[in-house]
N, C-alpha and C. Protein backbone atom coordinates (compact mmCIF):
# COMPACT_ATOMS: atom_id res chain seq x y z
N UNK A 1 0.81 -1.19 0.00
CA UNK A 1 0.00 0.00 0.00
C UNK A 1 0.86 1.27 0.00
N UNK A 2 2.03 1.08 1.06
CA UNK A 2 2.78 2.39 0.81
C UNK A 2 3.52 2.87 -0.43
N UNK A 3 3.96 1.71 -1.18
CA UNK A 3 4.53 1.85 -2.61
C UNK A 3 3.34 2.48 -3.73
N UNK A 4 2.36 2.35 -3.33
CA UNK A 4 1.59 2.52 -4.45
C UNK A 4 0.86 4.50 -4.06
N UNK A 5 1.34 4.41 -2.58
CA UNK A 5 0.69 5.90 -2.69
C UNK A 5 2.30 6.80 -3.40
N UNK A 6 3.26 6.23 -2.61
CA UNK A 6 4.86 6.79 -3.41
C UNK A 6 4.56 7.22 -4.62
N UNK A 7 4.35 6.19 -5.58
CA UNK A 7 4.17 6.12 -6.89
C UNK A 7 2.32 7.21 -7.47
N UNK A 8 1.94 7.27 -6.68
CA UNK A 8 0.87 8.27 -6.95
C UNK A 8 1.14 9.66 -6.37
N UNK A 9 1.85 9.64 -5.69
CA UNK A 9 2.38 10.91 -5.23
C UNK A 9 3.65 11.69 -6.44
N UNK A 10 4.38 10.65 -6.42
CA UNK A 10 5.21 10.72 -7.95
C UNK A 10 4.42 11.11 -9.13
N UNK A 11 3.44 10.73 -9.66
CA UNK A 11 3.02 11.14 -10.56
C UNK A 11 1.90 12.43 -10.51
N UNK A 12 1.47 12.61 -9.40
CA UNK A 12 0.76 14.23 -9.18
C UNK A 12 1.90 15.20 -9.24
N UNK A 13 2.81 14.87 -8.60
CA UNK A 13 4.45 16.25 -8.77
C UNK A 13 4.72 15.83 -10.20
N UNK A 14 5.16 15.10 -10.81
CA UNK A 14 5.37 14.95 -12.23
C UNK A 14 4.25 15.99 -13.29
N UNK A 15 3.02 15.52 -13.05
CA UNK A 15 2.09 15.87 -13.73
C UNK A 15 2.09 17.58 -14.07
N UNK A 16 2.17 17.93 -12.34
CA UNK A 16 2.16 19.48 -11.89
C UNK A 16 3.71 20.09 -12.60
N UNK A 17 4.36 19.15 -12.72
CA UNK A 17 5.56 20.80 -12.78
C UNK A 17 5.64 20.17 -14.77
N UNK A 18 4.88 19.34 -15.14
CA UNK A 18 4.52 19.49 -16.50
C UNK A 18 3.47 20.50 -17.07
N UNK A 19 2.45 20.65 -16.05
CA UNK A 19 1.65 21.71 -16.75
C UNK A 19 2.13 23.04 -16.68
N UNK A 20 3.04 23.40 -15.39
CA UNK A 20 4.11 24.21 -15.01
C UNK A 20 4.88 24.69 -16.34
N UNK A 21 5.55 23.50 -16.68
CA UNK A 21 6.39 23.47 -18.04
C UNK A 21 5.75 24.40 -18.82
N UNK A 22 4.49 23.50 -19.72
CA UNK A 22 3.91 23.89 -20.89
C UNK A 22 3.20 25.61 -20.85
N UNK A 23 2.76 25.55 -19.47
CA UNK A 23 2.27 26.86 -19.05
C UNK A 23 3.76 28.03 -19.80
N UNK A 24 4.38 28.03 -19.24
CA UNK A 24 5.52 29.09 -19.23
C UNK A 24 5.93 28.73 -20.66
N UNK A 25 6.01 28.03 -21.14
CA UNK A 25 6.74 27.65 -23.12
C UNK A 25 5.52 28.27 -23.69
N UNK A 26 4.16 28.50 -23.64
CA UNK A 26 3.59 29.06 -24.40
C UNK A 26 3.67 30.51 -24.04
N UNK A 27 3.35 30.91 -23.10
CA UNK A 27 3.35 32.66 -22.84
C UNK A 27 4.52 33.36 -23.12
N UNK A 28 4.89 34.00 -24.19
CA UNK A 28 5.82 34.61 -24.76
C UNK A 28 6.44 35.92 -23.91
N UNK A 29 7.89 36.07 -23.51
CA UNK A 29 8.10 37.24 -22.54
C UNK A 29 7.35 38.31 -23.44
N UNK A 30 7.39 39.10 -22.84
CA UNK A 30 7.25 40.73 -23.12
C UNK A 30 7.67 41.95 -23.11
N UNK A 31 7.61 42.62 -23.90
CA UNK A 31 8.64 44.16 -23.50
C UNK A 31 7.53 45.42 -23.73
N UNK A 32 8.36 46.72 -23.60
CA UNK A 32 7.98 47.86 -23.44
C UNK A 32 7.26 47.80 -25.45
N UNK A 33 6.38 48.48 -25.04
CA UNK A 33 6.08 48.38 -26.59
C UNK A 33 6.22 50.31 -26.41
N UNK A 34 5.57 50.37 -28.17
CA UNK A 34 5.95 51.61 -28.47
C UNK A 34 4.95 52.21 -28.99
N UNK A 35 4.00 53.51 -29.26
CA UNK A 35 2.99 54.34 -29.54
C UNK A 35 3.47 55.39 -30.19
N UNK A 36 3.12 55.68 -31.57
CA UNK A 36 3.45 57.02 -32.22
C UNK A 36 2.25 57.63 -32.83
N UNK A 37 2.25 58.63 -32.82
CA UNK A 37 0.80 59.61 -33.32
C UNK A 37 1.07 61.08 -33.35
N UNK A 38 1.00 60.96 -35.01
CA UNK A 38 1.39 62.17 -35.72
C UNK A 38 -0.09 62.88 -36.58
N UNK A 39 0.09 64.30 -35.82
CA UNK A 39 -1.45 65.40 -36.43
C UNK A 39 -2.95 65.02 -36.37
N UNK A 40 -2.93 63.96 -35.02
CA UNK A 40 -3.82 63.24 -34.47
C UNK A 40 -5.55 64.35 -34.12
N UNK A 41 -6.09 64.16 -34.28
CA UNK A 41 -7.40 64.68 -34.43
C UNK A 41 -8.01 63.45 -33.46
N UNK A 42 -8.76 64.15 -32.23
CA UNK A 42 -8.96 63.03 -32.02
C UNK A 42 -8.96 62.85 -30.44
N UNK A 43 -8.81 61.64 -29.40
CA UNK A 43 -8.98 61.31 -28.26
C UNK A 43 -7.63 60.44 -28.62
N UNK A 44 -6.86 60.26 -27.33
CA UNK A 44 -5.57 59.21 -27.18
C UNK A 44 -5.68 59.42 -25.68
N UNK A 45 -6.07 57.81 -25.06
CA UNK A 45 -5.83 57.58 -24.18
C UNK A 45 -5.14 56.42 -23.54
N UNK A 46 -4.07 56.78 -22.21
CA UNK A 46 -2.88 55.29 -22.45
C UNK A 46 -3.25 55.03 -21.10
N UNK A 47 -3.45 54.10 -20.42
CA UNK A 47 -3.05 53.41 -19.30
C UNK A 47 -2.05 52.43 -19.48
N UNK A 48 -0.95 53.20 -18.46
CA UNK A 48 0.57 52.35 -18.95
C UNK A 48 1.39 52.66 -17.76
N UNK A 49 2.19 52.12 -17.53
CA UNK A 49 3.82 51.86 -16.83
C UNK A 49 4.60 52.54 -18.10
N UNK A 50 5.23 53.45 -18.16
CA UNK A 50 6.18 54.04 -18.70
C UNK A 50 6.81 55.55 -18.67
N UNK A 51 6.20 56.08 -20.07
CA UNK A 51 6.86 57.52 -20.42
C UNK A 51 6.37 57.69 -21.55
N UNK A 52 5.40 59.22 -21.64
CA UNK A 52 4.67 59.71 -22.97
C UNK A 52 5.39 60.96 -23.09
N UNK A 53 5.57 61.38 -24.08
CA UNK A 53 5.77 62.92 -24.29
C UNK A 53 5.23 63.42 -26.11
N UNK A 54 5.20 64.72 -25.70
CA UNK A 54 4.28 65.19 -27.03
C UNK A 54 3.67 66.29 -26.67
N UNK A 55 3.30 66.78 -27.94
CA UNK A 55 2.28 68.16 -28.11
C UNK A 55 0.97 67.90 -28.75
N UNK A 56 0.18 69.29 -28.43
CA UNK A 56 -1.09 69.20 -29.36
C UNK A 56 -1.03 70.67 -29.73
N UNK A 57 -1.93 70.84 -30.37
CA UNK A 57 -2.28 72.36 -30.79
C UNK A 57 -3.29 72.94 -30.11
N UNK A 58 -4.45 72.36 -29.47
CA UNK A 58 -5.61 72.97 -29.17
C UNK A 58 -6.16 71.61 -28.35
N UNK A 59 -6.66 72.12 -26.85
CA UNK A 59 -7.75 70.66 -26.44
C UNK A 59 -6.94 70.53 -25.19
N UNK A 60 -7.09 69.53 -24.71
CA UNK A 60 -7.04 69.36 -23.50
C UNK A 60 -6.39 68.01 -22.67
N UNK A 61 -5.49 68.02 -21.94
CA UNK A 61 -4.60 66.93 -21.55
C UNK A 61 -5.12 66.84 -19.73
N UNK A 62 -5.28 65.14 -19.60
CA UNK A 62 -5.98 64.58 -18.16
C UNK A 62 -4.82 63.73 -18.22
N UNK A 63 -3.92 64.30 -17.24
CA UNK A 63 -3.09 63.00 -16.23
C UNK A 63 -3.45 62.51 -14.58
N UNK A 64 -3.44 61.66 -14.49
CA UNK A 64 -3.84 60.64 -13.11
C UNK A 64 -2.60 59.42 -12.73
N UNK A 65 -2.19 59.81 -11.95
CA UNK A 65 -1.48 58.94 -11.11
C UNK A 65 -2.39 57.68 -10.21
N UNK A 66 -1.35 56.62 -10.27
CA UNK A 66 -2.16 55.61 -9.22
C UNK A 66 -1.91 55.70 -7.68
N UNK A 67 -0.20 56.97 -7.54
CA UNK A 67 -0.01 56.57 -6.55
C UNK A 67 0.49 58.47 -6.50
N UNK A 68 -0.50 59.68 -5.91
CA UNK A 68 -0.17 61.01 -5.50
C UNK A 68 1.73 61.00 -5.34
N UNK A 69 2.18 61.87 -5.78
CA UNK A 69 3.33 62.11 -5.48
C UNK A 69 4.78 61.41 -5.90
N UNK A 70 4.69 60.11 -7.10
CA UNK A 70 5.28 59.38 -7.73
C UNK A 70 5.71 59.80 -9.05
N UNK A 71 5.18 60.46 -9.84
CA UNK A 71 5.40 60.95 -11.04
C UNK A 71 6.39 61.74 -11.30
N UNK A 72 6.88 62.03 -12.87
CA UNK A 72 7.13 63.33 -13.34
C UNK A 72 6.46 64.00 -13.88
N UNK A 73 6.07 64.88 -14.07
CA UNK A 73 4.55 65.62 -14.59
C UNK A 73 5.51 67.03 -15.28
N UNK A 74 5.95 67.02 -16.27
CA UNK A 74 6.48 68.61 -16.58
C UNK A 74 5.09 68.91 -18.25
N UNK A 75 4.55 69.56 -17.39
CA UNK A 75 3.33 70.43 -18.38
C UNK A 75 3.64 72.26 -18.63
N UNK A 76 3.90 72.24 -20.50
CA UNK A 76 4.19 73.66 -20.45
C UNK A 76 3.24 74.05 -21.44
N UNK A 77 2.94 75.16 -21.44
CA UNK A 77 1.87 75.99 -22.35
C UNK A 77 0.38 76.13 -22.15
N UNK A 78 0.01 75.77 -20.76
CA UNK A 78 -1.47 75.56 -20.60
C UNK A 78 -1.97 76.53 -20.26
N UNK A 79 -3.23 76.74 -20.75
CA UNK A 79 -3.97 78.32 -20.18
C UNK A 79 -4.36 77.98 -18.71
N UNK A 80 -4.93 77.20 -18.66
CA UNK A 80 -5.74 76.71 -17.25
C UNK A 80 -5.08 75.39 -16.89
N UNK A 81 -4.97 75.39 -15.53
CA UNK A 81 -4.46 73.83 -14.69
C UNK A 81 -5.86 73.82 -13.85
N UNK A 82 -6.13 72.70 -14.17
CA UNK A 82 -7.43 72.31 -12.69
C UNK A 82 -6.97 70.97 -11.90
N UNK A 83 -6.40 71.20 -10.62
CA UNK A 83 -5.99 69.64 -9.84
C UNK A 83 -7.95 69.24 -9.94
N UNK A 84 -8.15 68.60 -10.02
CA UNK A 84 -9.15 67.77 -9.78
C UNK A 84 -9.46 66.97 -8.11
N UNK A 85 -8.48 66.17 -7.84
CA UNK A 85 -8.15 65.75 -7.13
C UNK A 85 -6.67 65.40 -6.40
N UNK A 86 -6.41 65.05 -5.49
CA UNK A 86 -4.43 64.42 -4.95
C UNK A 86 -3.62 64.34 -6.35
N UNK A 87 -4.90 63.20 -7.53
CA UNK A 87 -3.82 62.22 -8.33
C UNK A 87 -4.34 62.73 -9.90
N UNK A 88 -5.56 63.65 -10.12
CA UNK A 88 -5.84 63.90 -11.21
C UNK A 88 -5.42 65.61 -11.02
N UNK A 89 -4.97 66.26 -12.82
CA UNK A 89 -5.14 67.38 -13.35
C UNK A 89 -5.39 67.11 -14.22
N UNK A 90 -6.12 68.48 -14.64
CA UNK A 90 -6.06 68.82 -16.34
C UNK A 90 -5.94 70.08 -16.27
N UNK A 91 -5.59 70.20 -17.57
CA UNK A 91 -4.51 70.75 -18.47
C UNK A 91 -5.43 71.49 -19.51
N UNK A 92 -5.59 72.33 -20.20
CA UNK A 92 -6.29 72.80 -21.29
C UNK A 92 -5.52 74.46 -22.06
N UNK A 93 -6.04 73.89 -23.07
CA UNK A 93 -5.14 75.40 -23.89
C UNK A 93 -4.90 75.21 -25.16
N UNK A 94 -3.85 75.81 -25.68
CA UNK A 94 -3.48 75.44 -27.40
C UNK A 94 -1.73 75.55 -26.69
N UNK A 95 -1.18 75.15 -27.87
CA UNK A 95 0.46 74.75 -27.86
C UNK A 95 0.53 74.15 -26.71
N UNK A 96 0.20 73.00 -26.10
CA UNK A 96 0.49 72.52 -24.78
C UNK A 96 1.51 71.58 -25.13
N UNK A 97 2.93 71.08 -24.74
CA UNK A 97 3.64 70.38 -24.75
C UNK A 97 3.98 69.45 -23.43
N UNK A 98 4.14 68.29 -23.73
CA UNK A 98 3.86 67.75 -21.85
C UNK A 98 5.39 66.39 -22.21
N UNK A 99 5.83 66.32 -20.79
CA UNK A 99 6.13 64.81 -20.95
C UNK A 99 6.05 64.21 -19.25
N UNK A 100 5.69 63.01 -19.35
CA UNK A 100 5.42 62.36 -18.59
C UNK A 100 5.84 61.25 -17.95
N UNK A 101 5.87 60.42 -17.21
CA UNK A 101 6.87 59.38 -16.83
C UNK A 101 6.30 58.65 -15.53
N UNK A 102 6.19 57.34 -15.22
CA UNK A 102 6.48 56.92 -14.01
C UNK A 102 6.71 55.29 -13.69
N UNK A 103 6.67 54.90 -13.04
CA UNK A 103 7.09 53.43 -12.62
C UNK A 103 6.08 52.86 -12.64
N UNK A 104 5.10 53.36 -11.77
CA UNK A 104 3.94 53.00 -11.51
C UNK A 104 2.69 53.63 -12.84
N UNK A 105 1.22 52.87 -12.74
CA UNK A 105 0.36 52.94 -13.20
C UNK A 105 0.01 54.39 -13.94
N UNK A 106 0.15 54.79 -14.82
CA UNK A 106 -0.66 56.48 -15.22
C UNK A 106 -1.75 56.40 -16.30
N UNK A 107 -2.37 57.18 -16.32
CA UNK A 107 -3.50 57.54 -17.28
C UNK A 107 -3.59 58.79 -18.05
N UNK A 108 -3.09 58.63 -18.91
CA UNK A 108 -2.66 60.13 -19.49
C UNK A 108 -4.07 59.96 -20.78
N UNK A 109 -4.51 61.19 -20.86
CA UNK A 109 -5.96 61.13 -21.72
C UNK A 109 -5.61 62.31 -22.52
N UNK A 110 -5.29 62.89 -24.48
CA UNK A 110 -5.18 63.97 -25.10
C UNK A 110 -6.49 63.97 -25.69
N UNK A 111 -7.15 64.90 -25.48
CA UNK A 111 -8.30 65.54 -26.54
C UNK A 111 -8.19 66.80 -27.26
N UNK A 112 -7.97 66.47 -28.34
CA UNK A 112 -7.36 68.32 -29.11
C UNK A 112 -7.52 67.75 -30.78
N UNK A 113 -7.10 68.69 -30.99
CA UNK A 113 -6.38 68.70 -32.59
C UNK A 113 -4.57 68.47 -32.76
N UNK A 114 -4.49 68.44 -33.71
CA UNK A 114 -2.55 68.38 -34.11
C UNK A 114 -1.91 67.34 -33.04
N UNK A 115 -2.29 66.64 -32.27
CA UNK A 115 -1.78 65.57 -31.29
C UNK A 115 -0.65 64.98 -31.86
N UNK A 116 0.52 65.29 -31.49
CA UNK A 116 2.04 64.31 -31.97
C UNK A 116 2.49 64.24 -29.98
N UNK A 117 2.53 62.41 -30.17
CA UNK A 117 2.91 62.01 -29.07
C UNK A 117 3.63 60.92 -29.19
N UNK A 118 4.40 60.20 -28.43
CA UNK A 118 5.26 59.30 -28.54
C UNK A 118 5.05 58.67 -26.77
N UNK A 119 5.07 57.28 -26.74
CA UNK A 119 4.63 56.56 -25.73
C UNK A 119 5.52 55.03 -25.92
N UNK A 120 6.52 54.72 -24.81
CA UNK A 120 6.81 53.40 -24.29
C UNK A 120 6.40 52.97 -23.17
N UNK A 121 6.40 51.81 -23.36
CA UNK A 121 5.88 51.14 -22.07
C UNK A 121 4.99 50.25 -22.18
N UNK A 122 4.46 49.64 -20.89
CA UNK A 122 3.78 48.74 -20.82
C UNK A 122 1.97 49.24 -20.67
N UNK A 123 1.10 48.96 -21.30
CA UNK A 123 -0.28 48.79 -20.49
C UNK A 123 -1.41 48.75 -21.88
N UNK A 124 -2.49 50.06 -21.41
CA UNK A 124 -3.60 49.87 -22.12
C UNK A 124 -3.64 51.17 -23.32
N UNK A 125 -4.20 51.18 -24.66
CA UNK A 125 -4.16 52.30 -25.68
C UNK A 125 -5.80 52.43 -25.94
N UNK A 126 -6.05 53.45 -25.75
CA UNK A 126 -7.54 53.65 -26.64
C UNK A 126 -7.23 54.82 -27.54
N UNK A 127 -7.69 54.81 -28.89
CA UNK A 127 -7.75 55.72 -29.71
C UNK A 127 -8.81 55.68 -30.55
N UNK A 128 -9.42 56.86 -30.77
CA UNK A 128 -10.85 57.36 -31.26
C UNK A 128 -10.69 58.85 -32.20
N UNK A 129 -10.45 58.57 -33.62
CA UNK A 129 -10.11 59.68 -34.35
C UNK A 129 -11.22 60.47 -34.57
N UNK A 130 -11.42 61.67 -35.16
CA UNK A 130 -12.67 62.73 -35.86
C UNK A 130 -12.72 62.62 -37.38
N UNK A 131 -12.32 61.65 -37.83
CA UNK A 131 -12.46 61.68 -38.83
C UNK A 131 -14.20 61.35 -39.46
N UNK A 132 -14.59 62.37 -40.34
CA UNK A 132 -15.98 61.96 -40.36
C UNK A 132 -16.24 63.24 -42.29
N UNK A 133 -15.80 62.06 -43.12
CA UNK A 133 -16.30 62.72 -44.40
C UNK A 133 -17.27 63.38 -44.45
N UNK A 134 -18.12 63.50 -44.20
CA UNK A 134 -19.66 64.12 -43.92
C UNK A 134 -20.09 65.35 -43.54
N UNK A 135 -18.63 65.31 -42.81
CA UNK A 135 -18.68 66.97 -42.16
C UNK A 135 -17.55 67.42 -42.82
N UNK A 136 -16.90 67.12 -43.56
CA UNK A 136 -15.93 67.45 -44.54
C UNK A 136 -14.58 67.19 -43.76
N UNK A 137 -14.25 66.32 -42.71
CA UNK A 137 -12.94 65.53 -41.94
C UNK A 137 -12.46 64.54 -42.86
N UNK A 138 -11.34 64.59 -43.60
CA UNK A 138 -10.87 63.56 -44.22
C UNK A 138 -9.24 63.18 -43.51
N UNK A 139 -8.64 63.48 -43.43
CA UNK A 139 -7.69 63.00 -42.48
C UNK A 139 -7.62 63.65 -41.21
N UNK A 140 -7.54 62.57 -40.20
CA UNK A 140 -7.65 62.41 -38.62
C UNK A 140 -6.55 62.26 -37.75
N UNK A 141 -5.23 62.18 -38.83
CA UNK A 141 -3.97 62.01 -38.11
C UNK A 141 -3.56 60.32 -38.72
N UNK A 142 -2.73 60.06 -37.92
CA UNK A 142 -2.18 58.51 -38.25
C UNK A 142 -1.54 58.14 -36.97
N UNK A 143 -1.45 56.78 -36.79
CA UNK A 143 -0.46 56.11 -35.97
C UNK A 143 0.26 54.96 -36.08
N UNK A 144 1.31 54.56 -35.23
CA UNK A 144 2.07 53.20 -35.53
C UNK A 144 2.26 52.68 -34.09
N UNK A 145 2.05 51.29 -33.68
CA UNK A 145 2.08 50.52 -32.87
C UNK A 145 2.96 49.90 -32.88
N UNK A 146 3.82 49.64 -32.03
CA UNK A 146 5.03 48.22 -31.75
C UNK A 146 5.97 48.46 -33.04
N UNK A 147 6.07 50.03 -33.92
CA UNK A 147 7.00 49.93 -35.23
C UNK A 147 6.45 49.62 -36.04
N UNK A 148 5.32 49.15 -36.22
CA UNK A 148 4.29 49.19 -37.26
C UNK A 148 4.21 50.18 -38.40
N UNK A 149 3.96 50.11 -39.85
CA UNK A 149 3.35 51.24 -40.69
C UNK A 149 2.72 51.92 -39.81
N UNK A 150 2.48 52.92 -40.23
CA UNK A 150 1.10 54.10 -39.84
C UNK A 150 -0.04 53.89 -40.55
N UNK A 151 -1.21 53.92 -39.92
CA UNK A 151 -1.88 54.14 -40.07
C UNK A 151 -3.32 54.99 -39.87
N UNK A 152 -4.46 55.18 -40.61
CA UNK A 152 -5.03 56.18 -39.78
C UNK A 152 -5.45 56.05 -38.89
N UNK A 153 -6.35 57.48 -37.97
CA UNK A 153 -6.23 56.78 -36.48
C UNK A 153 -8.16 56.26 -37.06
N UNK A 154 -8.72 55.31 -36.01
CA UNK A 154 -9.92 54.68 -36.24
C UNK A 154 -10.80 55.66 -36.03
N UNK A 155 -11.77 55.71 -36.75
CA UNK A 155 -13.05 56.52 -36.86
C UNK A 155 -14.01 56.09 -35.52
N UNK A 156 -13.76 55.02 -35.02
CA UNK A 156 -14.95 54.19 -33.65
C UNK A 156 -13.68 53.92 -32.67
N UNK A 157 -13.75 54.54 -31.03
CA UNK A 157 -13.07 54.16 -30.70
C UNK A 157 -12.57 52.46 -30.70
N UNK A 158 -10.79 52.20 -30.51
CA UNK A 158 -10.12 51.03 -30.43
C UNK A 158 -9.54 50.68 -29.60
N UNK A 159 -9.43 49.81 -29.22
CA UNK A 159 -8.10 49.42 -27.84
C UNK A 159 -7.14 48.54 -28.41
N UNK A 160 -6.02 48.89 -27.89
CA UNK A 160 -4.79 47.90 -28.71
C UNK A 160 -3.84 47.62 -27.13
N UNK A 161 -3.42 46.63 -27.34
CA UNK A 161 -2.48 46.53 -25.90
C UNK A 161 -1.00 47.49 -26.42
N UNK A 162 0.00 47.96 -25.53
CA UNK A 162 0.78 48.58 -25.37
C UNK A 162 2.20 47.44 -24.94
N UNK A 163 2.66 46.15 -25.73
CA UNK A 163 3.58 46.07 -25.21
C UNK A 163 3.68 45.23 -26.95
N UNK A 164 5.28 44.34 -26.97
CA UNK A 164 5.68 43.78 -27.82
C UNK A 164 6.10 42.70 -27.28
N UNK A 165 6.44 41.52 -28.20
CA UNK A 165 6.71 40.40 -28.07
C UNK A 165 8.37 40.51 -28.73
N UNK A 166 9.50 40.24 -28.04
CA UNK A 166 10.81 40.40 -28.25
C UNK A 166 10.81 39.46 -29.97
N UNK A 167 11.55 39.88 -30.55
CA UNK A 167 11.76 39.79 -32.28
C UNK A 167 12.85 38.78 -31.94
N UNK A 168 12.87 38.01 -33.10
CA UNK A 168 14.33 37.18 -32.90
C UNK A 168 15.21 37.82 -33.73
N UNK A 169 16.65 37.30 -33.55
CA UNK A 169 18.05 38.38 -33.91
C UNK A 169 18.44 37.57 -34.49
């Protein structure tokens, strides 16, 4: 009887650090991915671990921290600052140039016209262009993901994840 629980005990640890195995061989590491958006018309919003920087021409910039007092926050050209709260401001004006940074969690949100921004790091992308023929909007800006072509930005907001899968050399 004791040999046979040995041998069943043997094969539950066997079993386990096999699914262990296969678990980790399929999930591919990950890295900082990359966000570009040039004469963006439009909404760009990142929830990410990293560093954004960029301008707009006109409209309005919402940064939020996860954690008060962690950030770099250097915002220049704004007519109006409103703290909102500890971990939210905004930002509003024309020529606003910002860059941003932190370790931890941020939420950086652009609503304007002329939007050129650049973003590494890890997390979440929503982008929602103005493009709308109808009202006579034919280009909305463009963007490129992970080094990607450009393309335009989407007419219905999109979500795209914010990281890359390491390339082989």
């Amino acid at each position: 009887m004791r040999l046979s629980r040995f041998f069943l005990l043997a094969a539950v640890a066997l079993s386990a650090l096999a699914v262990a195995t296969v678990a980790t061989a399929v999930r591919k590491p990950v890295e900082d991915g990359t966000l570009s958006v040039r004469d963006g018309r439009g909404n760009v919003m990142l929830k990410m671990k990293g560093g954004v920087i960029g301008r707009f021409g006109r409209g309005k910039l919402t940064v939020t921290d996860s954690l008060a007092d962690t950030e770099v926050e250097i915002v220049r050209g704004a007519d109006r600052v409103r703290p909102l709260n500890d971990r939210t401001t905004v930002y509003t004006g024309a020529n606003i140039r910002f860059r941003i940074t932190d370790e931890h969690r941020i939420s950086v949100k652009v609503e304007g016209v002329k939007i050129n921004l650049s973003a590494v790091g890890r997390g979440d992308v929503w982008i929602d262009g103005r493009g709308n023929p109808g009202d006579g909007v034919f280009f909305d800006g463009s963007y490129s993901l992970n080094g990607d072509a450009y393309k335009s930005l989407p007419d219905v907001r999109e979500h795209f994840a914010l990281a890359s899968t390491p390339r082989a050399e």
